[in-house]
C-alpha atoms as a PDB file:
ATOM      1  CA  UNK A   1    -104.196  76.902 -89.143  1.00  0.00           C
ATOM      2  CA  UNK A   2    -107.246  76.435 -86.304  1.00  0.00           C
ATOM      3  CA  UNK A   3    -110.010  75.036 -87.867  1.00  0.00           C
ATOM      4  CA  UNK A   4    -111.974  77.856 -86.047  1.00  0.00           C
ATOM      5  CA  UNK A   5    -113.805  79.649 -87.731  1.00  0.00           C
ATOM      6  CA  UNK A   6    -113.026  83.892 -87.578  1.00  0.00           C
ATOM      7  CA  UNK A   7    -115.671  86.548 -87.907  1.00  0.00           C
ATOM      8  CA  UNK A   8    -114.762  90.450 -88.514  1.00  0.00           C
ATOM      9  CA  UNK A   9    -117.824  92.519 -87.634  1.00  0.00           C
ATOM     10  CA  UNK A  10    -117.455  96.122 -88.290  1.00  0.00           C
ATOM     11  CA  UNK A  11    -118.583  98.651 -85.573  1.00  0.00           C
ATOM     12  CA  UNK A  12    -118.563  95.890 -83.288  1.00  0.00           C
ATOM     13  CA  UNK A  13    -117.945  97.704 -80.378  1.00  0.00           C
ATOM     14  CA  UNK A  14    -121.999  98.667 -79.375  1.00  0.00           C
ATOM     15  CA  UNK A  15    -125.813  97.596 -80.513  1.00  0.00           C
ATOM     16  CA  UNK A  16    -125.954  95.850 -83.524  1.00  0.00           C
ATOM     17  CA  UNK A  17    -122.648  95.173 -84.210  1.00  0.00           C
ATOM     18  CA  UNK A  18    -122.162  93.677 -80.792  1.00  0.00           C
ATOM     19  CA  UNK A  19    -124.851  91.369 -80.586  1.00  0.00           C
ATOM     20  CA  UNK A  20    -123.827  90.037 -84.096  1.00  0.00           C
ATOM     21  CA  UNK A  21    -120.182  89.437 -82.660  1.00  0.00           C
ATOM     22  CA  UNK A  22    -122.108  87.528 -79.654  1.00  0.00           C
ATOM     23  CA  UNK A  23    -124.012  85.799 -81.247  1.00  0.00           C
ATOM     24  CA  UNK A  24    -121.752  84.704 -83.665  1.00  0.00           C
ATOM     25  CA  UNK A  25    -119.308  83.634 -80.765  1.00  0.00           C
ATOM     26  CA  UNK A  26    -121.917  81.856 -79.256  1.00  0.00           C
ATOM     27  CA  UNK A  27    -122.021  79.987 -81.827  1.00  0.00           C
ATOM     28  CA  UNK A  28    -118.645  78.878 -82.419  1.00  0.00           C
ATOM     29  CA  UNK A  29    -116.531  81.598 -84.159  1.00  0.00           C
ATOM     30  CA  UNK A  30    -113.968  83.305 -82.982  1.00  0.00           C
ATOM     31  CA  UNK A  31    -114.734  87.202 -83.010  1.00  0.00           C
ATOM     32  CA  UNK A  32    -112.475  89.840 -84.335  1.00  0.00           C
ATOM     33  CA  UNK A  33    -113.961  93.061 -83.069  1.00  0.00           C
ATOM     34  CA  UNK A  34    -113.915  96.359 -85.224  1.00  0.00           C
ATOM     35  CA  UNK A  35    -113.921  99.245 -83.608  1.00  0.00           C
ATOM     36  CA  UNK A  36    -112.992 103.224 -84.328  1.00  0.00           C
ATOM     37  CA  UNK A  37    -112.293 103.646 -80.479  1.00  0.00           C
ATOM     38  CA  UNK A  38    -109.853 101.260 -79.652  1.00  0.00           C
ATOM     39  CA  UNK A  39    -110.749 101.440 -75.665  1.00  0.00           C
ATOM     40  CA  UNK A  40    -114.472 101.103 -76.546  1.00  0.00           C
ATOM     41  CA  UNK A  41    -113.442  98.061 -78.674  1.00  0.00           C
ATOM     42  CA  UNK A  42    -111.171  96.852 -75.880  1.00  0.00           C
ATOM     43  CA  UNK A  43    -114.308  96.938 -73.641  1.00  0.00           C
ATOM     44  CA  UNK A  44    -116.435  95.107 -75.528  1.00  0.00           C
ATOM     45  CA  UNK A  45    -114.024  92.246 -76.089  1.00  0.00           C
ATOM     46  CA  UNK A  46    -113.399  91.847 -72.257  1.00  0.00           C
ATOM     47  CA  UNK A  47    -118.067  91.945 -72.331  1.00  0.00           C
ATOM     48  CA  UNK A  48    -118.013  88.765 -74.597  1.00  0.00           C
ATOM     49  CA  UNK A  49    -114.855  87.469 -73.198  1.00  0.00           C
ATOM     50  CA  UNK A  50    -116.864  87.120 -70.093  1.00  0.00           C
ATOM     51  CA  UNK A  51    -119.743  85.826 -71.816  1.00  0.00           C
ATOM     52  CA  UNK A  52    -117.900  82.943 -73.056  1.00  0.00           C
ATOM     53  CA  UNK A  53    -116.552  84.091 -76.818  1.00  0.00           C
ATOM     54  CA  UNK A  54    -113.302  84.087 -77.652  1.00  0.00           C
ATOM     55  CA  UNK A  55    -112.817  87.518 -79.107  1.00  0.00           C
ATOM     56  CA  UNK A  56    -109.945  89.819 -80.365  1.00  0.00           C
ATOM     57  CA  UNK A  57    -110.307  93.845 -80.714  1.00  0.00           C
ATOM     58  CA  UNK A  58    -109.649  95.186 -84.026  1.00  0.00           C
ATOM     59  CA  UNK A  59    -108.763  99.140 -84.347  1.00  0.00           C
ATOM     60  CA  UNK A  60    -110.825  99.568 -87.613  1.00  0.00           C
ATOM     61  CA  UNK A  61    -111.920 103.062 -89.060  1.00  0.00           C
ATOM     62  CA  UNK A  62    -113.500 102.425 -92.604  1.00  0.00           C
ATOM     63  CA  UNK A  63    -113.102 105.714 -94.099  1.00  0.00           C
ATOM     64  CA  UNK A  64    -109.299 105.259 -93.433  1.00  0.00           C
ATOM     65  CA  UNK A  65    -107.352 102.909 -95.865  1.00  0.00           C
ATOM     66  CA  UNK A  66    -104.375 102.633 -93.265  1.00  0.00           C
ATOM     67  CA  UNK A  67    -106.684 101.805 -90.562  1.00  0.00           C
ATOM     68  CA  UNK A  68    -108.329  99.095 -93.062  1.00  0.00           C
ATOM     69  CA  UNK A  69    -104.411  98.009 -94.122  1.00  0.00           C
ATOM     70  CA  UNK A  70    -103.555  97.762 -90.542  1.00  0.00           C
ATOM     71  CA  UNK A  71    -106.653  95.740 -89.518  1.00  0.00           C
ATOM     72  CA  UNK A  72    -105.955  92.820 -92.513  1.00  0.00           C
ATOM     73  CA  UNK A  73    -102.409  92.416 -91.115  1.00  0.00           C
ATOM     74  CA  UNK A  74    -103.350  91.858 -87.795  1.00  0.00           C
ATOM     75  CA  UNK A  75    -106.248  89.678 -88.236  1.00  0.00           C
ATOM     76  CA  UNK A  76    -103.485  87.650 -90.705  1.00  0.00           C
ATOM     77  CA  UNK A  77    -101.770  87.377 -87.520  1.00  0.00           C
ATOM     78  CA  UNK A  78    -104.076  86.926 -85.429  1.00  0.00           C
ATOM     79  CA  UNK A  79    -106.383  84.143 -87.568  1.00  0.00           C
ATOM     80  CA  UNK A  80    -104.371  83.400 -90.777  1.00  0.00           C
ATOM     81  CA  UNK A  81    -107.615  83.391 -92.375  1.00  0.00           C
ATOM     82  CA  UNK A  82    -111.555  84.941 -92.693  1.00  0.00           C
ATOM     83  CA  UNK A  83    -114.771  83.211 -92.711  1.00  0.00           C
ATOM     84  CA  UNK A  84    -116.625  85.675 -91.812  1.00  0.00           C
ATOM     85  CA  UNK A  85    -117.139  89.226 -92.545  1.00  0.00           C
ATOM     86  CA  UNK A  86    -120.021  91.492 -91.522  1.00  0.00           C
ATOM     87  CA  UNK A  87    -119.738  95.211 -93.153  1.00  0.00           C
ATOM     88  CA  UNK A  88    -122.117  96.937 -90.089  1.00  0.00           C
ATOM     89  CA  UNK A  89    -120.121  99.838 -89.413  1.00  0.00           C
ATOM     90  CA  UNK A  90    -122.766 102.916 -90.682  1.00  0.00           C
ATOM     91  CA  UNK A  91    -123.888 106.314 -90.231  1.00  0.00           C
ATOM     92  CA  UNK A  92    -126.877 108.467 -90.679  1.00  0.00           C
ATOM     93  CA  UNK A  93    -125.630 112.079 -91.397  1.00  0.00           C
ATOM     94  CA  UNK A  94    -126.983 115.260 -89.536  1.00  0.00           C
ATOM     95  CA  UNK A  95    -130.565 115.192 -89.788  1.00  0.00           C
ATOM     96  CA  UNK A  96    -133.024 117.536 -89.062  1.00  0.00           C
ATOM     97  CA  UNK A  97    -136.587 117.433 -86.677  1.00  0.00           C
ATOM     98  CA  UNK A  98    -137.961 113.841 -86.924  1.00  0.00           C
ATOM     99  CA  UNK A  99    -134.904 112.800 -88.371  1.00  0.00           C
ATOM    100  CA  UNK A 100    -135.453 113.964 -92.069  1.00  0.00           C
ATOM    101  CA  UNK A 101    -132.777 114.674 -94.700  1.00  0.00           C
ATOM    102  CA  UNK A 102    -134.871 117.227 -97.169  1.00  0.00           C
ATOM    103  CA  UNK A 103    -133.194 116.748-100.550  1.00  0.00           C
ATOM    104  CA  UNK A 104    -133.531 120.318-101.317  1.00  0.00           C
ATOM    105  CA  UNK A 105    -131.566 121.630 -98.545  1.00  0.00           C
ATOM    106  CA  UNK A 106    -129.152 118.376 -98.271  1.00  0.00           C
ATOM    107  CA  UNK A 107    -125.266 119.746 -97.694  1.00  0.00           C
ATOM    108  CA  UNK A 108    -123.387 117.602 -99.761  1.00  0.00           C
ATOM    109  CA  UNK A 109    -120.419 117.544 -97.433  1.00  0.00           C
ATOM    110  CA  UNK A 110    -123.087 115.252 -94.992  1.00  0.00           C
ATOM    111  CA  UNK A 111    -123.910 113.338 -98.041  1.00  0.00           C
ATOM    112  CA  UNK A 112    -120.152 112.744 -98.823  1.00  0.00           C
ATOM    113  CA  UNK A 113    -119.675 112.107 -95.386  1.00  0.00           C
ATOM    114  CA  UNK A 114    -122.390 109.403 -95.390  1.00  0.00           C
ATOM    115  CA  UNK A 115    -121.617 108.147 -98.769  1.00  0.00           C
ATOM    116  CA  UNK A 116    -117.551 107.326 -97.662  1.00  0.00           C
ATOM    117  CA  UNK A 117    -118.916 105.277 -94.526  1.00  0.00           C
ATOM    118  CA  UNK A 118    -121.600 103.406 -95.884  1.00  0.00           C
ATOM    119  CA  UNK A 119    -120.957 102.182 -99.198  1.00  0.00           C
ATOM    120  CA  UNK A 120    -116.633 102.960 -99.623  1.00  0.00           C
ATOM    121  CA  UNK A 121    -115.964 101.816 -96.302  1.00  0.00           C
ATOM    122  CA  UNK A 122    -117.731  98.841 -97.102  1.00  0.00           C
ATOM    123  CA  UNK A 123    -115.978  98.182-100.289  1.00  0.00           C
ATOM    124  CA  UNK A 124    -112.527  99.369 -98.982  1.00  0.00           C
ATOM    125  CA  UNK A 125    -112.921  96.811 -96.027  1.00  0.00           C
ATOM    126  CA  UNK A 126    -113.947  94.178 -98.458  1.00  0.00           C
ATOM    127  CA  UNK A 127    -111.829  94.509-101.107  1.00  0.00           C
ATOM    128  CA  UNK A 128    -108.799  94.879 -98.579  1.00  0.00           C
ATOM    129  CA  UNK A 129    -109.528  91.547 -96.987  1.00  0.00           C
ATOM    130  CA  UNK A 130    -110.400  88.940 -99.651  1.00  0.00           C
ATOM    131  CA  UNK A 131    -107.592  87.751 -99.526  1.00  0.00           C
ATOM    132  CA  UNK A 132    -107.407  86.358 -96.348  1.00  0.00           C
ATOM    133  CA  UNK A 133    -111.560  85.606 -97.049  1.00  0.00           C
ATOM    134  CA  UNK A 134    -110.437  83.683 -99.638  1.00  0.00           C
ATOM    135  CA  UNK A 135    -107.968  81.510 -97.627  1.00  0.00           C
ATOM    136  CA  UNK A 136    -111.201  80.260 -95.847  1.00  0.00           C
ATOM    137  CA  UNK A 137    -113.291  77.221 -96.848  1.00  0.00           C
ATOM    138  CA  UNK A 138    -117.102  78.649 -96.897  1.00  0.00           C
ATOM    139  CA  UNK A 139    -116.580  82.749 -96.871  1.00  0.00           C
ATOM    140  CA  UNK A 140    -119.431  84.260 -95.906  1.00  0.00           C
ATOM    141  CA  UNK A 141    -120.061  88.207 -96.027  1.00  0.00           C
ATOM    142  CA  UNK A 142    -123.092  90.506 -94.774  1.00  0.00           C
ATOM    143  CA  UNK A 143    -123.742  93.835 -95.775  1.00  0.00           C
ATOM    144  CA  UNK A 144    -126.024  95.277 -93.615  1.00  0.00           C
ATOM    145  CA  UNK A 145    -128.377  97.418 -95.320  1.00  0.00           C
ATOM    146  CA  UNK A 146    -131.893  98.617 -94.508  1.00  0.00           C
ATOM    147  CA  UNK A 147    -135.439  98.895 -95.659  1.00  0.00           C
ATOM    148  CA  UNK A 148    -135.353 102.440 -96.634  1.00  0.00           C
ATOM    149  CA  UNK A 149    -132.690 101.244 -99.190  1.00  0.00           C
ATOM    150  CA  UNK A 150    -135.782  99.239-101.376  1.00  0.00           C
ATOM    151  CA  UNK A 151    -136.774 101.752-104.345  1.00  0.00           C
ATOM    152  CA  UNK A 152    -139.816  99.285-104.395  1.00  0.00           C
ATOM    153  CA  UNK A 153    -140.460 100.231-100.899  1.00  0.00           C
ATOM    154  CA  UNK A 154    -139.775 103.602-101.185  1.00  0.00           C
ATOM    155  CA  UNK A 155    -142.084 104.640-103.906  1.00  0.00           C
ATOM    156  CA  UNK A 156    -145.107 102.498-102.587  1.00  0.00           C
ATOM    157  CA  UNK A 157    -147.190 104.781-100.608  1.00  0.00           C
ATOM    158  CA  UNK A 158    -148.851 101.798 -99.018  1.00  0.00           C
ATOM    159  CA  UNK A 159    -145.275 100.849 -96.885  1.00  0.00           C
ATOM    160  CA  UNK A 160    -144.273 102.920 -94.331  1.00  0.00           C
ATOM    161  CA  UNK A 161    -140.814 103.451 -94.936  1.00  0.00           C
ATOM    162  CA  UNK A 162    -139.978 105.939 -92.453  1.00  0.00           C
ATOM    163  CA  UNK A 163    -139.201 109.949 -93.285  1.00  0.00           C
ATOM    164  CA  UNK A 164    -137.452 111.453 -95.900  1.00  0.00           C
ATOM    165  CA  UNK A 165    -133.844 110.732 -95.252  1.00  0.00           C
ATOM    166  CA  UNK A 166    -131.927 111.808 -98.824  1.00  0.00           C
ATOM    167  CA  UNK A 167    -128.325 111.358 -97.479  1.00  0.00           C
ATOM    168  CA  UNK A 168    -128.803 107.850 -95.454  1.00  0.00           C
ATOM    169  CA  UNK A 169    -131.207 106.073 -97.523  1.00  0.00           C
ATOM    170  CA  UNK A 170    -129.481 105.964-101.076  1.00  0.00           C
ATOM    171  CA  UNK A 171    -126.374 104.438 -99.653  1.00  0.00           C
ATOM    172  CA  UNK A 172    -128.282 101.262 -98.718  1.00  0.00           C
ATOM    173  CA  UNK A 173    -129.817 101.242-102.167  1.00  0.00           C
ATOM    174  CA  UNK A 174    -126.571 101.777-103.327  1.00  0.00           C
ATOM    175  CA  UNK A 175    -124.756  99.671-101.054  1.00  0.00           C
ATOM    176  CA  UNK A 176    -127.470  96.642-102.407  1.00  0.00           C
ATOM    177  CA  UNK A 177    -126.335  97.296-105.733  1.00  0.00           C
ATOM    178  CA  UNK A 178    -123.151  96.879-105.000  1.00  0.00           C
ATOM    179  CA  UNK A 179    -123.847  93.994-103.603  1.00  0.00           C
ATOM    180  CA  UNK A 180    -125.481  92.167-106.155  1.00  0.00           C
ATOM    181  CA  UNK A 181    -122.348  93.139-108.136  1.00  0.00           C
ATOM    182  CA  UNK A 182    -120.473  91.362-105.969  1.00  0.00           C
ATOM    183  CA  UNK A 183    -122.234  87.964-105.953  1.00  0.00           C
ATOM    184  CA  UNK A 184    -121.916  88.193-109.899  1.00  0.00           C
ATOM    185  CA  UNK A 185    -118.607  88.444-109.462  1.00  0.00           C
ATOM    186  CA  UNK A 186    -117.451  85.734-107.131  1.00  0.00           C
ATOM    187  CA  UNK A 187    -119.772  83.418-109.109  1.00  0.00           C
ATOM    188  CA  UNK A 188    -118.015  79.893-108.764  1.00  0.00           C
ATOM    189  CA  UNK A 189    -115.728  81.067-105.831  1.00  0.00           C
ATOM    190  CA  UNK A 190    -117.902  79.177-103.121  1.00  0.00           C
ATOM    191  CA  UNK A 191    -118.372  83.486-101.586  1.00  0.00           C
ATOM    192  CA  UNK A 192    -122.005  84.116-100.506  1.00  0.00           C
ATOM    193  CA  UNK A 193    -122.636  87.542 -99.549  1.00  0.00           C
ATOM    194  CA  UNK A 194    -125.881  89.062 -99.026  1.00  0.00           C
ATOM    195  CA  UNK A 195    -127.608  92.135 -97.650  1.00  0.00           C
ATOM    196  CA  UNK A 196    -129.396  91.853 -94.065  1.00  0.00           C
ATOM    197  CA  UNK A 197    -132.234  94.276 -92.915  1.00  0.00           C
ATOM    198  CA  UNK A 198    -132.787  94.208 -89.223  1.00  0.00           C
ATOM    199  CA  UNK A 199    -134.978  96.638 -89.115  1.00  0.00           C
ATOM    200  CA  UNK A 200    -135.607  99.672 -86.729  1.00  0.00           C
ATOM    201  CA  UNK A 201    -133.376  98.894 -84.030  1.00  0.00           C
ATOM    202  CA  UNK A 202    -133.365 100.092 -80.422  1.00  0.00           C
ATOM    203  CA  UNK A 203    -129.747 101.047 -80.303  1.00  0.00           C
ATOM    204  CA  UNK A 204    -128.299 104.993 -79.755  1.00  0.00           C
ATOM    205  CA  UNK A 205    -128.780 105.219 -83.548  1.00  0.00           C
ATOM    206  CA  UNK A 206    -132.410 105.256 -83.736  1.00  0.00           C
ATOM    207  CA  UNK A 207    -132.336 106.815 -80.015  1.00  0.00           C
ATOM    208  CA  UNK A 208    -133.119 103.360 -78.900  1.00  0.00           C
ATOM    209  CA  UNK A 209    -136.766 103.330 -80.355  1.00  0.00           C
ATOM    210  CA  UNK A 210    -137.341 100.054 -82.376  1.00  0.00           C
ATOM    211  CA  UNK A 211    -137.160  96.199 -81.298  1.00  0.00           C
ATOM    212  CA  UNK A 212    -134.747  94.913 -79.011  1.00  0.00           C
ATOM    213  CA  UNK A 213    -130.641  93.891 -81.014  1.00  0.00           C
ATOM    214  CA  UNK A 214    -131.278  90.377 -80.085  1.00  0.00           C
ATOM    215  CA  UNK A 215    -134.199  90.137 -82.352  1.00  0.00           C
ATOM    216  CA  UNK A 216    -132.444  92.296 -85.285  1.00  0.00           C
ATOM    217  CA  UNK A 217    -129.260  90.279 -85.241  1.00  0.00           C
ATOM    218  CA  UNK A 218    -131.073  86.827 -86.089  1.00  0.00           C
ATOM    219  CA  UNK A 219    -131.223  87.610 -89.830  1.00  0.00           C
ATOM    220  CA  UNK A 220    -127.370  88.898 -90.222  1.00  0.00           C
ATOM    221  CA  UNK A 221    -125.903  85.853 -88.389  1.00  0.00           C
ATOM    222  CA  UNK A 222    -128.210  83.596 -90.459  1.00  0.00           C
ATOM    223  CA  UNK A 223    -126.419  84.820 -93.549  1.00  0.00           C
ATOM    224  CA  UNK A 224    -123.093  84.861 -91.968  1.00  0.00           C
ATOM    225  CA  UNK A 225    -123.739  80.837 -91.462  1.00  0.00           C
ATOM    226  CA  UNK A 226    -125.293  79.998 -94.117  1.00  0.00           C
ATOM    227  CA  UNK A 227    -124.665  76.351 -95.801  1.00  0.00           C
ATOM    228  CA  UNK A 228    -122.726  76.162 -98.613  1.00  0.00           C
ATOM    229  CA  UNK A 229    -125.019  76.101-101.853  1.00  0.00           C
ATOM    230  CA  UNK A 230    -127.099  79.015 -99.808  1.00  0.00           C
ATOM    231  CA  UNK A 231    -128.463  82.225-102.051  1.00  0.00           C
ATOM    232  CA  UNK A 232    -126.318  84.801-102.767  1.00  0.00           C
ATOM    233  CA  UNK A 233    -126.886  88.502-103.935  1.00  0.00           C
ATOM    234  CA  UNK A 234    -129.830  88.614-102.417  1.00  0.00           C
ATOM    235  CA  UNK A 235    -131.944  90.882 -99.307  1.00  0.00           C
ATOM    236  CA  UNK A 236    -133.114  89.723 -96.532  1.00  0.00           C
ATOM    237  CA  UNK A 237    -135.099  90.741 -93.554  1.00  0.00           C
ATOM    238  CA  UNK A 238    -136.480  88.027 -91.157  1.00  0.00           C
ATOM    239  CA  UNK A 239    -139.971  87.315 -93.087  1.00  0.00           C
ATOM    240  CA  UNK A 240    -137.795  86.512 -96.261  1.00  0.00           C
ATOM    241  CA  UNK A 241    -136.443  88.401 -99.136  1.00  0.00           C
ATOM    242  CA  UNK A 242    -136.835  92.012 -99.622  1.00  0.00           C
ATOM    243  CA  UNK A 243    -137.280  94.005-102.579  1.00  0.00           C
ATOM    244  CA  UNK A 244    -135.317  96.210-104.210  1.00  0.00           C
END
């Protein structure tokens, strides 16, 4: 076994998720790239490839638990092992003028929808690959969450928390939760895993209003490196740790 160390970022393909795998690469790992559209996926590995990082595409849909199956076996193949893994893959849901989700008129099929990509996609990727996580010396996982996931944020009028979004915003409080589950649970194991807020980020989710990926991926790929002995179950954005 290479004593290389792997990275899996989800939704690895474009914005966020890309820069991660970049910067990552840059620093040493060896990417595995996840990616719903295997050509877009194909296309971004042949973009860092060219940049220097030795990256693999992944065909990875999180909502799917064949897709998920099918991704473990061939990064087993491909790597043997995982240090790294970054859940990033995420959605917003439908939302209406100025991108608000009114909780009185939500459709629960968007908040289902939501729900299955940003917190069970998560712990369906997870789950599916700790064993190969655990194979590795120092695993390190990233959830990346968001600001508007802090209930201490979102019911201070003072903080600007952006609009009302009912379906997107409980999964990242959720999805911190879960995370802090986590951490109690691989207590001893030598697994860190955190959540990451990058903030509003100028990618095609936010329309590309916010600050630029290269800026919003410093925080994630912190965690993903961090030194053994390093916090766990916590939330971070880059001044420090966030609330919840």
């Amino acid at each position: 076994m290479s004593d290389k160390k792997t990275a899996l970022v989800t939704g690895a393909n474009k914005g966020l998720g890309y820069e991660i795998a970049a910067g990552l690469g840059a620093r040493g790992h060896r990417v595995a790239v996840g990616a719903r559209d295997q050509a877009r996926g194909q296309a971004a590995v042949k973009s860092l490839q060219a940049a220097g990082v030795d990256a693999f595409a992944v065909p990875l849909d999180v909502t799917d638990d064949r897709s998920v199956t099918e991704a473990v076996e061939l990064i087993a193949r491909e790597a043997g092992r995982l240090d790294v893994l970054v859940n990033n893959a995420g959605i917003s849901g439908e939302t209406g003028p100025g991108w608000v989700q009114d909780p009185t008129t939500l459709d629960l099929d968007v908040v289902r929808e939501v729900v299955d990509t940003n917190v069970y996609g998560v712990i369906r990727v997870t789950n599916a690959l700790l064993p190969l996580l655990r194979r590795a010396p120092s695993p390190r996982i990233v959830n990346i969450s968001s600001s508007v996931g802090s209930l201490t944020w979102q019911a201070d009028p003072a903080v600007d928390v952006g609009p009302v979004m009912a379906a997107y915003s409980p999964t990242k409080s959720y999805l911190n939760a879960v995370t802090v589950h986590y951490a109690r649970q691989f207590e001893g194991t030598g697994i860190l895993i955190n959540a990451a807020c990058p903030g509003l980020v100028a990618t095609d989710f936010t329309g590309f209003f916010g600050r630029p990926v290269s800026e919003a991926s410093a925080t994630p790929i912190r965690l993903a490196t961090l030194p053994d002995g390093g916090p766990t179950g916590s939330f971070f954005n880059d001044d420090g740790v966030v609330p919840w």
